[in-house]
Protein backbone atom coordinates (compact mmCIF):
# COMPACT_ATOMS: atom_id res chain seq x y z
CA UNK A 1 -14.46 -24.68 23.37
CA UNK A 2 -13.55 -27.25 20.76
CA UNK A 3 -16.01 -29.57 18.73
CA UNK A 4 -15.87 -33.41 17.57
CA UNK A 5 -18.04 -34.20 15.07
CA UNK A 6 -19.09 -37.43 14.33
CA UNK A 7 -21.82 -40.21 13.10
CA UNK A 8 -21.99 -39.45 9.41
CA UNK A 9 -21.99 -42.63 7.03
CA UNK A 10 -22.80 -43.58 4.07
CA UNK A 11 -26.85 -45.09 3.79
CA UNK A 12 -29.62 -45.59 1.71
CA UNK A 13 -32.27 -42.77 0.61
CA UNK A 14 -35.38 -43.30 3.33
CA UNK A 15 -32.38 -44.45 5.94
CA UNK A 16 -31.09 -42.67 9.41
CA UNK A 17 -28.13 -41.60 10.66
CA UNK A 18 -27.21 -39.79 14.06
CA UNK A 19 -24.67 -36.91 14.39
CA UNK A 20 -22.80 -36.13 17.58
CA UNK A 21 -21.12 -33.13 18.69
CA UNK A 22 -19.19 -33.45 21.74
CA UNK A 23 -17.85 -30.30 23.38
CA UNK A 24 -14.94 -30.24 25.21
CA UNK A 25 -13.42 -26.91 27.41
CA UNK A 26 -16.91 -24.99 27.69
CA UNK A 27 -20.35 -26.26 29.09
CA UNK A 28 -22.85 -27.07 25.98
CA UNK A 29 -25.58 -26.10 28.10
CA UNK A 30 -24.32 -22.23 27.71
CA UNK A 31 -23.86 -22.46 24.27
CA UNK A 32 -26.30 -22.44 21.30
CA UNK A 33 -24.99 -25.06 18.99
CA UNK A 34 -26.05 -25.47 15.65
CA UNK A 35 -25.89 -28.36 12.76
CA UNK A 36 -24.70 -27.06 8.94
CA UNK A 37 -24.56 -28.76 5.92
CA UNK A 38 -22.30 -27.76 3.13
CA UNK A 39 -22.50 -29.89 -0.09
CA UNK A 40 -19.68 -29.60 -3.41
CA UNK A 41 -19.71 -26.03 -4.70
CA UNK A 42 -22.31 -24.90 -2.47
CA UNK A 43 -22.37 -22.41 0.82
CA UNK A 44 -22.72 -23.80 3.88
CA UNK A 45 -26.29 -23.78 4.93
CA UNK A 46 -28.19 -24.39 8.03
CA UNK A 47 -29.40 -27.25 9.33
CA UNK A 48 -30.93 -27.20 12.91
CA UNK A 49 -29.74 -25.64 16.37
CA UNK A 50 -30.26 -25.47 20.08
CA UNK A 51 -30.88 -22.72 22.24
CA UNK A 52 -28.32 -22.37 25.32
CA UNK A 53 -30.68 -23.05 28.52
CA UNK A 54 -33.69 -24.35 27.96
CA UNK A 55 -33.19 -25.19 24.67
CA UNK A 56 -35.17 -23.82 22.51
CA UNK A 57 -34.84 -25.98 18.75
CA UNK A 58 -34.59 -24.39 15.18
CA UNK A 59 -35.31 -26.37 12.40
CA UNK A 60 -34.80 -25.19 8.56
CA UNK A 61 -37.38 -26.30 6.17
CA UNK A 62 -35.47 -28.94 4.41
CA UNK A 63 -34.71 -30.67 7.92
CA UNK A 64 -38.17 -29.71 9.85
CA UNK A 65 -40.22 -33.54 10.45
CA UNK A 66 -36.95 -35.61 9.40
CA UNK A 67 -34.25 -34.21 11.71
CA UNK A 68 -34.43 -33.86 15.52
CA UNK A 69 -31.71 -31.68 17.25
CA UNK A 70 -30.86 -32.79 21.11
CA UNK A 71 -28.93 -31.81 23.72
CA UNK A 72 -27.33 -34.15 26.62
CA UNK A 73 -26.13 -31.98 29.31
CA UNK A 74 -24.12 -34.50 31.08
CA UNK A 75 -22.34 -35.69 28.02
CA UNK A 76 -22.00 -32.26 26.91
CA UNK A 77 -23.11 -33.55 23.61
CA UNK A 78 -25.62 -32.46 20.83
CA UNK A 79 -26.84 -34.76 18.19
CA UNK A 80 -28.89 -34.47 15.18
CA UNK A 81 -31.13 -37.23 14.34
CA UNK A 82 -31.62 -37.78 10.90
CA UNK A 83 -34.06 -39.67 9.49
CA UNK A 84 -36.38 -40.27 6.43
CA UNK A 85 -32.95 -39.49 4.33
CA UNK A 86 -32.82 -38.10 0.78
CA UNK A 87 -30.22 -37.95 -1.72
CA UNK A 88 -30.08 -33.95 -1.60
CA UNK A 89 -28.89 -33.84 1.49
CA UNK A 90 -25.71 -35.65 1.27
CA UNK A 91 -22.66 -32.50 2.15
CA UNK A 92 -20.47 -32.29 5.06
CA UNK A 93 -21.85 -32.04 8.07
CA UNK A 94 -20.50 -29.07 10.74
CA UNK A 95 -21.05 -28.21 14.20
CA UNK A 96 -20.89 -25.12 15.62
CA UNK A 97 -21.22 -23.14 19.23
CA UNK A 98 -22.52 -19.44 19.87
CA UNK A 99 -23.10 -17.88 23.20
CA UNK A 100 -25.22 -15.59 20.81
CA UNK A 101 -29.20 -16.39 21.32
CA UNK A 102 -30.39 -14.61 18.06
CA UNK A 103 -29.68 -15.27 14.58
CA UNK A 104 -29.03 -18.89 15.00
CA UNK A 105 -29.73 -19.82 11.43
CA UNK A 106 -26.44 -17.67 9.97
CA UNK A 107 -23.09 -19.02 9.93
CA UNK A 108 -21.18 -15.84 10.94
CA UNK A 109 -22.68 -16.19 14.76
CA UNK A 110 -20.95 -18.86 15.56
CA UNK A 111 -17.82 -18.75 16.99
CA UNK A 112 -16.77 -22.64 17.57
CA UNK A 113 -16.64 -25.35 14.57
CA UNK A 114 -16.26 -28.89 14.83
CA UNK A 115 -14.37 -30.44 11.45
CA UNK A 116 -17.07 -31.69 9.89
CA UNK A 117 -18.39 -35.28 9.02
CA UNK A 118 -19.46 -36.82 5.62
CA UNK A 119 -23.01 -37.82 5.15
CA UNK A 120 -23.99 -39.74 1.84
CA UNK A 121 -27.53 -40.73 0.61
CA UNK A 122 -27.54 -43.03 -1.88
CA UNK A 123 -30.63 -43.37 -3.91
């Protein structure tokens, strides 16, 4: 399956932005697809993902009551709403798929990566 990524921008701290991940080759639905964030001299880290099926949502800390993780199936398209947005979490946004249903949160599950889109928040 390959990955798009795209949405990020530049914006203002307390602004919103909305990532998409479009999936092409594979059904999203069957995949658990996750958002990561990697900023300058850091690891990646997680974000938020998406169960395959029913769609189960994983939030990490940082992103839990800003971000909102979606799926629609007949785009075959995730996106991650972003919202409230804070200077600290400006990095490089990634996308990634996993037929795995455990572990979400770690990098090394997935097998698919989109190439990543540039979010900056401005303060």
């Amino acid at each position: 399956v390959q990955l798009q990524a795209s949405g990020g921008g530049s914006v203002q701290a307390g602004g919103s932005l909305r990532l998409s991940c479009a999936a092409s080759g594979g059904t999203f639905s069957t995949y658990t697809t996750g958002w990561f964030r990697q900023a300058p001299g850091k690891e990646r880290e997680f974000v938020a993902a998406i169960g395959r099926g029913v769609g189960t949502t994983y939030y990490a800390g940082s992103a839990k009551g800003r971000f909102t993780i979606s799926r629609d199936n007949a785009k075959n398209t995730v996106y991650l709403q972003m919202n409230t947005l804070k200077p600290e979490d400006t990095a490089v946004y990634y996308c990634g798929a996993t037929k795995v249903t455990a572990g979400v949160t770690i990098t090394a599950v997935y097998d698919y990566w989109g190439q990543g889109t540039q979010v900056t928040v401005s303060s």
